[in-house]
PDB file of N, CA and C in Angstrom:
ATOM      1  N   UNK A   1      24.067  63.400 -51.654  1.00  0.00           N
ATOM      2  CA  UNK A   1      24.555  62.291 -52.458  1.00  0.00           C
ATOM      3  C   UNK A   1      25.324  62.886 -53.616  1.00  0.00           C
ATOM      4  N   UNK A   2      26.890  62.782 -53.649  1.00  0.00           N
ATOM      5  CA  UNK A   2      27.322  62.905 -55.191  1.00  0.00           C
ATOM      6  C   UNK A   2      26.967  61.467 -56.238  1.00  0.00           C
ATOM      7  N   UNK A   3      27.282  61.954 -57.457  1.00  0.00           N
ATOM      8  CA  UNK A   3      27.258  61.411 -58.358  1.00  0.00           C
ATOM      9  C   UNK A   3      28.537  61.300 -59.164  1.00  0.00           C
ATOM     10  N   UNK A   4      29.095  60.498 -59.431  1.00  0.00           N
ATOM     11  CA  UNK A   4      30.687  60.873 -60.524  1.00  0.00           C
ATOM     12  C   UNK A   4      30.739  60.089 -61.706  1.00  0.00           C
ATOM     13  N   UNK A   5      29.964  60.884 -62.486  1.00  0.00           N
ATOM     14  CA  UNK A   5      30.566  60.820 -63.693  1.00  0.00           C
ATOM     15  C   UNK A   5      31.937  60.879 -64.294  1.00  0.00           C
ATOM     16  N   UNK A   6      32.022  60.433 -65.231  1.00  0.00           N
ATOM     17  CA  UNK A   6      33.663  60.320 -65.801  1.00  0.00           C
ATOM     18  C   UNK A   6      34.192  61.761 -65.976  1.00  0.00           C
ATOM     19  N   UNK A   7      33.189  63.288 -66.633  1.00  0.00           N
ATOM     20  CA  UNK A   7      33.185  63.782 -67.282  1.00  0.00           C
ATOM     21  C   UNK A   7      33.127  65.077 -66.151  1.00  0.00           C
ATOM     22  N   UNK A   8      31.720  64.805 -64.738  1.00  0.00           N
ATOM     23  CA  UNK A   8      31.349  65.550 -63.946  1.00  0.00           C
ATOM     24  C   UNK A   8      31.188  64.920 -62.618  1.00  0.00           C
ATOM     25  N   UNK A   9      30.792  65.957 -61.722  1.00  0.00           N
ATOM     26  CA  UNK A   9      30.411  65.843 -60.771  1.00  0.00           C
ATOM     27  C   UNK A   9      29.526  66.438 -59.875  1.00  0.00           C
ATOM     28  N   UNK A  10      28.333  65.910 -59.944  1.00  0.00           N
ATOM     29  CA  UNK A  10      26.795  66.922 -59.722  1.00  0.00           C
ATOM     30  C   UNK A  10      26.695  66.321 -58.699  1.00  0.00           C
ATOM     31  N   UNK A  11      26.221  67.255 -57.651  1.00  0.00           N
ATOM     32  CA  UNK A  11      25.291  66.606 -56.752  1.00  0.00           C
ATOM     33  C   UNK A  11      24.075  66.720 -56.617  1.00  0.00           C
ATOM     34  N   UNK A  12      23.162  65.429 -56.371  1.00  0.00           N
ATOM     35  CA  UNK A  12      21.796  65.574 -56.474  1.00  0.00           C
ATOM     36  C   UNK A  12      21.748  65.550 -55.167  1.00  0.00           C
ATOM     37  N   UNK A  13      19.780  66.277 -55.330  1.00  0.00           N
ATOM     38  CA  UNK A  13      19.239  66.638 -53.829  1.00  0.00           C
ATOM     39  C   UNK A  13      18.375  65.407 -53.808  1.00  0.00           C
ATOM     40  N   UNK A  14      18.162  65.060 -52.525  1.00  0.00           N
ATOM     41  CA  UNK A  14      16.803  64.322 -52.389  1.00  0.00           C
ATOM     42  C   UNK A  14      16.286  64.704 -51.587  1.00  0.00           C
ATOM     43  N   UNK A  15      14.509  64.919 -51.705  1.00  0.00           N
ATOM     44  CA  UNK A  15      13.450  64.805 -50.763  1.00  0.00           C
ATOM     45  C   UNK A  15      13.190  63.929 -49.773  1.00  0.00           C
ATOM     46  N   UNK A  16      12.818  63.936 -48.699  1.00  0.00           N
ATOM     47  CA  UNK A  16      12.465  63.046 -48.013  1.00  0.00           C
ATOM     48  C   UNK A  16      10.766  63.495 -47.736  1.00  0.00           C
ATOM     49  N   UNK A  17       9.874  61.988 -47.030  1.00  0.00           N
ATOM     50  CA  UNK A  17       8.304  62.263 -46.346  1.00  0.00           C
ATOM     51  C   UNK A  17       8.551  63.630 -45.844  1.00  0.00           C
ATOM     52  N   UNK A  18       9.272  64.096 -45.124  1.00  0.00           N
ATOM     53  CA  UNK A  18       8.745  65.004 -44.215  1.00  0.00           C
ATOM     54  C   UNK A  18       9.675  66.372 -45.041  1.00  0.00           C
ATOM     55  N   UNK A  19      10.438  66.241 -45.668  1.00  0.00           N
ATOM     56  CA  UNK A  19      10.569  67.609 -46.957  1.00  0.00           C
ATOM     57  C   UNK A  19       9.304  68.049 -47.601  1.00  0.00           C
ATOM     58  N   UNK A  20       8.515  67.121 -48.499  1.00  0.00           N
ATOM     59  CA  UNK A  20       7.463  67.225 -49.160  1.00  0.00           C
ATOM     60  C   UNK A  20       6.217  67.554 -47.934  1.00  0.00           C
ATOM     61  N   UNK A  21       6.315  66.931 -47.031  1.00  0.00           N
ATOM     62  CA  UNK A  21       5.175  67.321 -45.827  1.00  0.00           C
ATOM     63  C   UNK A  21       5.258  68.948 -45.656  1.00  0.00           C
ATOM     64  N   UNK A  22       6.387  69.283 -45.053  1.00  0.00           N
ATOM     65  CA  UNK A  22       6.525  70.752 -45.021  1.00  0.00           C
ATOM     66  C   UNK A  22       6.706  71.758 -46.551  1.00  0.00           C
ATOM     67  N   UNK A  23       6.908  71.320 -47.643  1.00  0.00           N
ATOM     68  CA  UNK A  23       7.135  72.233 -48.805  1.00  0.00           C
ATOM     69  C   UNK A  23       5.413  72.727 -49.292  1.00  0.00           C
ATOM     70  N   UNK A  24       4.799  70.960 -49.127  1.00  0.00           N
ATOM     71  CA  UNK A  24       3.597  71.427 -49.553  1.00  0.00           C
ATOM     72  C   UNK A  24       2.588  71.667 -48.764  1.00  0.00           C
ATOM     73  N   UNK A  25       2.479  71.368 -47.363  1.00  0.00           N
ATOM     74  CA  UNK A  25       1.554  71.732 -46.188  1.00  0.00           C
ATOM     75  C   UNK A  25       0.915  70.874 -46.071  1.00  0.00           C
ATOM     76  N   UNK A  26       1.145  69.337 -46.197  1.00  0.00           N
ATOM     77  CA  UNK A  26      -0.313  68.534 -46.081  1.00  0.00           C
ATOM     78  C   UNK A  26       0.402  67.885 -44.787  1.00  0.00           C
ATOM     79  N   UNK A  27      -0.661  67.086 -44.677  1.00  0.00           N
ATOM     80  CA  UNK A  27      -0.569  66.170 -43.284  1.00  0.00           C
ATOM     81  C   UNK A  27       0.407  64.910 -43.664  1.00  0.00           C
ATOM     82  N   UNK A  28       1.100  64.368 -42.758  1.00  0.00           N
ATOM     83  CA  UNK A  28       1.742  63.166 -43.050  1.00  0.00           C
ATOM     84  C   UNK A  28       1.240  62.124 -43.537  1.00  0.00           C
ATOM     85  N   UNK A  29       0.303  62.021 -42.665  1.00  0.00           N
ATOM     86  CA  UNK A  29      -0.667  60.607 -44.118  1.00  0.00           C
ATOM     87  C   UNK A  29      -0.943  61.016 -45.524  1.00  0.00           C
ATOM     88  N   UNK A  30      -1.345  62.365 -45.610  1.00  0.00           N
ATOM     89  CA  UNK A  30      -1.628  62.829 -47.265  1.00  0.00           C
ATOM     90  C   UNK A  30      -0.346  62.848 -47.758  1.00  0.00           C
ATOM     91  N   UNK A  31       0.686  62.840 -47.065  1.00  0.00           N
ATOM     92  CA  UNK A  31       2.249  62.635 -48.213  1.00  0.00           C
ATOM     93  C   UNK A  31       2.389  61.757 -48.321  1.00  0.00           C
ATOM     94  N   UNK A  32       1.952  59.997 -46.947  1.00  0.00           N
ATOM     95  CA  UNK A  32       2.705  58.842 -47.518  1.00  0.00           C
ATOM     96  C   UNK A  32       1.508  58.407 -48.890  1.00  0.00           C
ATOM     97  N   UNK A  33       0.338  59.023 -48.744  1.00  0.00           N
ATOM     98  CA  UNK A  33      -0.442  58.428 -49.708  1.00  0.00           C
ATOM     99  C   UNK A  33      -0.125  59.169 -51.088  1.00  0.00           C
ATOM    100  N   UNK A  34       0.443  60.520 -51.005  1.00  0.00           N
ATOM    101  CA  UNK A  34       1.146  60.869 -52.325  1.00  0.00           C
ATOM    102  C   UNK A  34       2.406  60.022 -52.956  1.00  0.00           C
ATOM    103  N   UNK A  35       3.236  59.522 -52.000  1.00  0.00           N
ATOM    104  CA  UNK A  35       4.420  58.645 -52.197  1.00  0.00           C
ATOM    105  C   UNK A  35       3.854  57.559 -52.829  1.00  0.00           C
ATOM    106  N   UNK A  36       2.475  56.795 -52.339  1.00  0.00           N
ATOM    107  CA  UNK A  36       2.402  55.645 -52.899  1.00  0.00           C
ATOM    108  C   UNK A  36       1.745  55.494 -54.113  1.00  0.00           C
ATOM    109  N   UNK A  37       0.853  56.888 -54.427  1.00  0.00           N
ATOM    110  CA  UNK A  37      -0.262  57.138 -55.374  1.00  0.00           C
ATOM    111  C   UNK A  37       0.935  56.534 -56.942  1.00  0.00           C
ATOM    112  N   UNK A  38      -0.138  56.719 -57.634  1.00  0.00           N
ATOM    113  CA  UNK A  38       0.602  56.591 -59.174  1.00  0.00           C
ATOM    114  C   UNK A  38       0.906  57.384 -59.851  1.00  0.00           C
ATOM    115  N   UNK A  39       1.639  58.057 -60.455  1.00  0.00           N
ATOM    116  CA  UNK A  39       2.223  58.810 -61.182  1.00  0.00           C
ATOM    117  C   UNK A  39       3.403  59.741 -60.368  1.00  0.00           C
ATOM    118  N   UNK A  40       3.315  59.636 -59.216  1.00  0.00           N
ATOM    119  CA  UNK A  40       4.191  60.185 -58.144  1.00  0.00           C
ATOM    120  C   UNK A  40       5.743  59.741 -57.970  1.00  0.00           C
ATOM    121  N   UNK A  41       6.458  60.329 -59.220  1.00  0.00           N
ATOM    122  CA  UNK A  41       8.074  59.409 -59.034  1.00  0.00           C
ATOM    123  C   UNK A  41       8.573  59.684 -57.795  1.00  0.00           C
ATOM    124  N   UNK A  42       8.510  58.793 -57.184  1.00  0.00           N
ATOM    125  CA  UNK A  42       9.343  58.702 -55.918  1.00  0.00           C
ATOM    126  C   UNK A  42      10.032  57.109 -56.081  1.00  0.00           C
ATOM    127  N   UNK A  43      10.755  56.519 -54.995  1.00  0.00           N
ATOM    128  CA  UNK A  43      11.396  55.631 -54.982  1.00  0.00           C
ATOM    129  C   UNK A  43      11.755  55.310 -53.766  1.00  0.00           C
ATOM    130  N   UNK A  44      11.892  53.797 -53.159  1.00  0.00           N
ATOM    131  CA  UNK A  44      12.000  53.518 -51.526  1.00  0.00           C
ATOM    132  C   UNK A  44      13.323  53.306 -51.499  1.00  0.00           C
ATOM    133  N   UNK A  45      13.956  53.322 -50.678  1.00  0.00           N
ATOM    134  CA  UNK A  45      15.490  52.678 -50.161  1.00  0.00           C
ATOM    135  C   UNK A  45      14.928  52.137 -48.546  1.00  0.00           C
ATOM    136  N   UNK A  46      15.094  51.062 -48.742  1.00  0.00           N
ATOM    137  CA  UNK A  46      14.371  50.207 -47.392  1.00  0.00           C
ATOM    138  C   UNK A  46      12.747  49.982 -47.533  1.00  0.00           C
ATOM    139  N   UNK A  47      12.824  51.255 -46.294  1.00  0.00           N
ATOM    140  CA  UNK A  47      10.970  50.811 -46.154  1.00  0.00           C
ATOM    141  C   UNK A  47      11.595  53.098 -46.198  1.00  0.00           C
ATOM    142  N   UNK A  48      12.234  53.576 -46.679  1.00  0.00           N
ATOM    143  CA  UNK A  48      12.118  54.929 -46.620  1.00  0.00           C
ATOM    144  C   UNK A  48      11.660  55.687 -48.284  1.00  0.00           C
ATOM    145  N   UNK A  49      10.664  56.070 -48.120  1.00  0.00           N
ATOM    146  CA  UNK A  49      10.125  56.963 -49.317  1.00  0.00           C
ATOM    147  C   UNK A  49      11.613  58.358 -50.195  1.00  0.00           C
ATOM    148  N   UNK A  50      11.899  58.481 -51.136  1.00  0.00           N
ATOM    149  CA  UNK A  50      12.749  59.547 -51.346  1.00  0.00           C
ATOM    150  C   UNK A  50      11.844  60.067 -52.970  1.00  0.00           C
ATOM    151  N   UNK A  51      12.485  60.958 -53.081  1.00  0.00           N
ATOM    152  CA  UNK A  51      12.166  61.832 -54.374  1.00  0.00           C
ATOM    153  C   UNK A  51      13.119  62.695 -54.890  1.00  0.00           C
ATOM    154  N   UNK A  52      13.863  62.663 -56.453  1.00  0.00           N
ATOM    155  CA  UNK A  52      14.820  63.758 -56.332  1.00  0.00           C
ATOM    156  C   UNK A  52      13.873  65.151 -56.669  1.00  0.00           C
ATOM    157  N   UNK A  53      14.715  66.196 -56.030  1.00  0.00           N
ATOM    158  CA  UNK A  53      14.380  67.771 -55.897  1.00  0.00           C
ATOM    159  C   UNK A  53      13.363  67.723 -57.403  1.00  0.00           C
ATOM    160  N   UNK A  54      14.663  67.507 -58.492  1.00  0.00           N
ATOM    161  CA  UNK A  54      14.240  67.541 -59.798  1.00  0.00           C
ATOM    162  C   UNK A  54      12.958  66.696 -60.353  1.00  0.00           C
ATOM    163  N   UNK A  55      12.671  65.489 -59.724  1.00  0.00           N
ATOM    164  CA  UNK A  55      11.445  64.776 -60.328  1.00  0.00           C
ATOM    165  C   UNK A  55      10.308  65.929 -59.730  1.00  0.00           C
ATOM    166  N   UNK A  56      10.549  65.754 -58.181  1.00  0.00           N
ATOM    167  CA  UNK A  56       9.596  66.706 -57.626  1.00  0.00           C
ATOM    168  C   UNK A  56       9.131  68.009 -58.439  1.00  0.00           C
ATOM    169  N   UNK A  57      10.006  68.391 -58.440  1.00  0.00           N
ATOM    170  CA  UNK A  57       9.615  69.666 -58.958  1.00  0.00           C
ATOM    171  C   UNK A  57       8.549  69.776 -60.560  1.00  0.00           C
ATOM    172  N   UNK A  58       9.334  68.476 -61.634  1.00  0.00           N
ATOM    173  CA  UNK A  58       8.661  68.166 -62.621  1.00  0.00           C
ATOM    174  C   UNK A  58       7.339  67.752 -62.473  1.00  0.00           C
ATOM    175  N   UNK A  59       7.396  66.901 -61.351  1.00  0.00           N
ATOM    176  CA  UNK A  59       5.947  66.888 -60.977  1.00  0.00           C
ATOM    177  C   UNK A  59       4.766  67.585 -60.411  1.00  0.00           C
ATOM    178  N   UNK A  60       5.458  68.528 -59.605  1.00  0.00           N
ATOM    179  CA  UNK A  60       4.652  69.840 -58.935  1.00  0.00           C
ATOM    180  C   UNK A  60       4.371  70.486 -60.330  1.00  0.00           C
ATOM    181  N   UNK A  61       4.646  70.878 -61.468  1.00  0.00           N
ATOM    182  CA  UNK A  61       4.458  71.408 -62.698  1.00  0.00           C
ATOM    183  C   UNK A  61       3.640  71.113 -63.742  1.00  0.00           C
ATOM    184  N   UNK A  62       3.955  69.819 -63.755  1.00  0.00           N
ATOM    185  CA  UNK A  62       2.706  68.890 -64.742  1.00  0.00           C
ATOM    186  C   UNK A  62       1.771  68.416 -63.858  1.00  0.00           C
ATOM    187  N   UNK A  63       1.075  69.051 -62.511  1.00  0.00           N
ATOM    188  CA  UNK A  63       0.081  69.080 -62.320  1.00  0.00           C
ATOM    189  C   UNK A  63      -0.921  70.090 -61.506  1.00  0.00           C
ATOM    190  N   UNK A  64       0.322  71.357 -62.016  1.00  0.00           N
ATOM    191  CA  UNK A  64      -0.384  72.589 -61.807  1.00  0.00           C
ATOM    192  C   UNK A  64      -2.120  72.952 -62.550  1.00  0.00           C
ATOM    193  N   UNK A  65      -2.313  73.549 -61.910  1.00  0.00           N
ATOM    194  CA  UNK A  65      -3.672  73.759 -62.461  1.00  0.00           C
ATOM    195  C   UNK A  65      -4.836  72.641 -62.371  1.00  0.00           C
ATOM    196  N   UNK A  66      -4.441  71.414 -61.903  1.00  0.00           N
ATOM    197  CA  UNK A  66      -5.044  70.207 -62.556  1.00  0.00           C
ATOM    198  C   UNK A  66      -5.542  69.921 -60.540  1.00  0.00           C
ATOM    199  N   UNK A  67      -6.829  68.955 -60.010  1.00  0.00           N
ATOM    200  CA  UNK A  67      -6.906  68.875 -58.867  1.00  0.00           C
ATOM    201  C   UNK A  67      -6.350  67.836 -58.473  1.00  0.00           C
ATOM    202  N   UNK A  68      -6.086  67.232 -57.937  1.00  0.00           N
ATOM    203  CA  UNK A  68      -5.269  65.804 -57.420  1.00  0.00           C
ATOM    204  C   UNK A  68      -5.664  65.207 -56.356  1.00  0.00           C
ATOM    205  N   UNK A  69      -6.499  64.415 -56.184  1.00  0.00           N
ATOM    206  CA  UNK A  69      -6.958  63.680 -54.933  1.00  0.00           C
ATOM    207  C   UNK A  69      -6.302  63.001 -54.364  1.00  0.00           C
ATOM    208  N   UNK A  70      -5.603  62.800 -53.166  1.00  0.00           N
ATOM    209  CA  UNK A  70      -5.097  61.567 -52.506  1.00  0.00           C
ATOM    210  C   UNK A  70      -5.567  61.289 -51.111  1.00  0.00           C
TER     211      UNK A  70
END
């Protein structure tokens, strides 16, 4: 996906279910229940789960160390 700004032109990444399935090793149900959990920025387009690279990552960070049940 680009983006166009007046100024720039970045392109963002997005995650998909099965990016996050394979980055972090869990099972497909433990990702859609991470997608739906709370604090988990993600966002639907349809009925499809996405995440940008960048939230992801902010989020893999602020909950390092910490256990996370889903």
């Amino acid at each position: 996906i680009s983006m166009n700004n007046n100024t720039t032109n970045a392109e963002l990444e997005i995650y998909t279910v099965e990016d996050v399935m394979r980055i972090l090793r869990i099972s497909r149900n433990q990702t859609y229940k991470l997608f739906n959990s709370d604090g988990f920025p993600s966002f639907r387009i349809g009925s499809s789960h996405r995440i940008t690279k960048s939230a992801f990552e902010k989020w893999v960070y602020s909950t390092e160390g910490r256990k996370f049940l889903i």
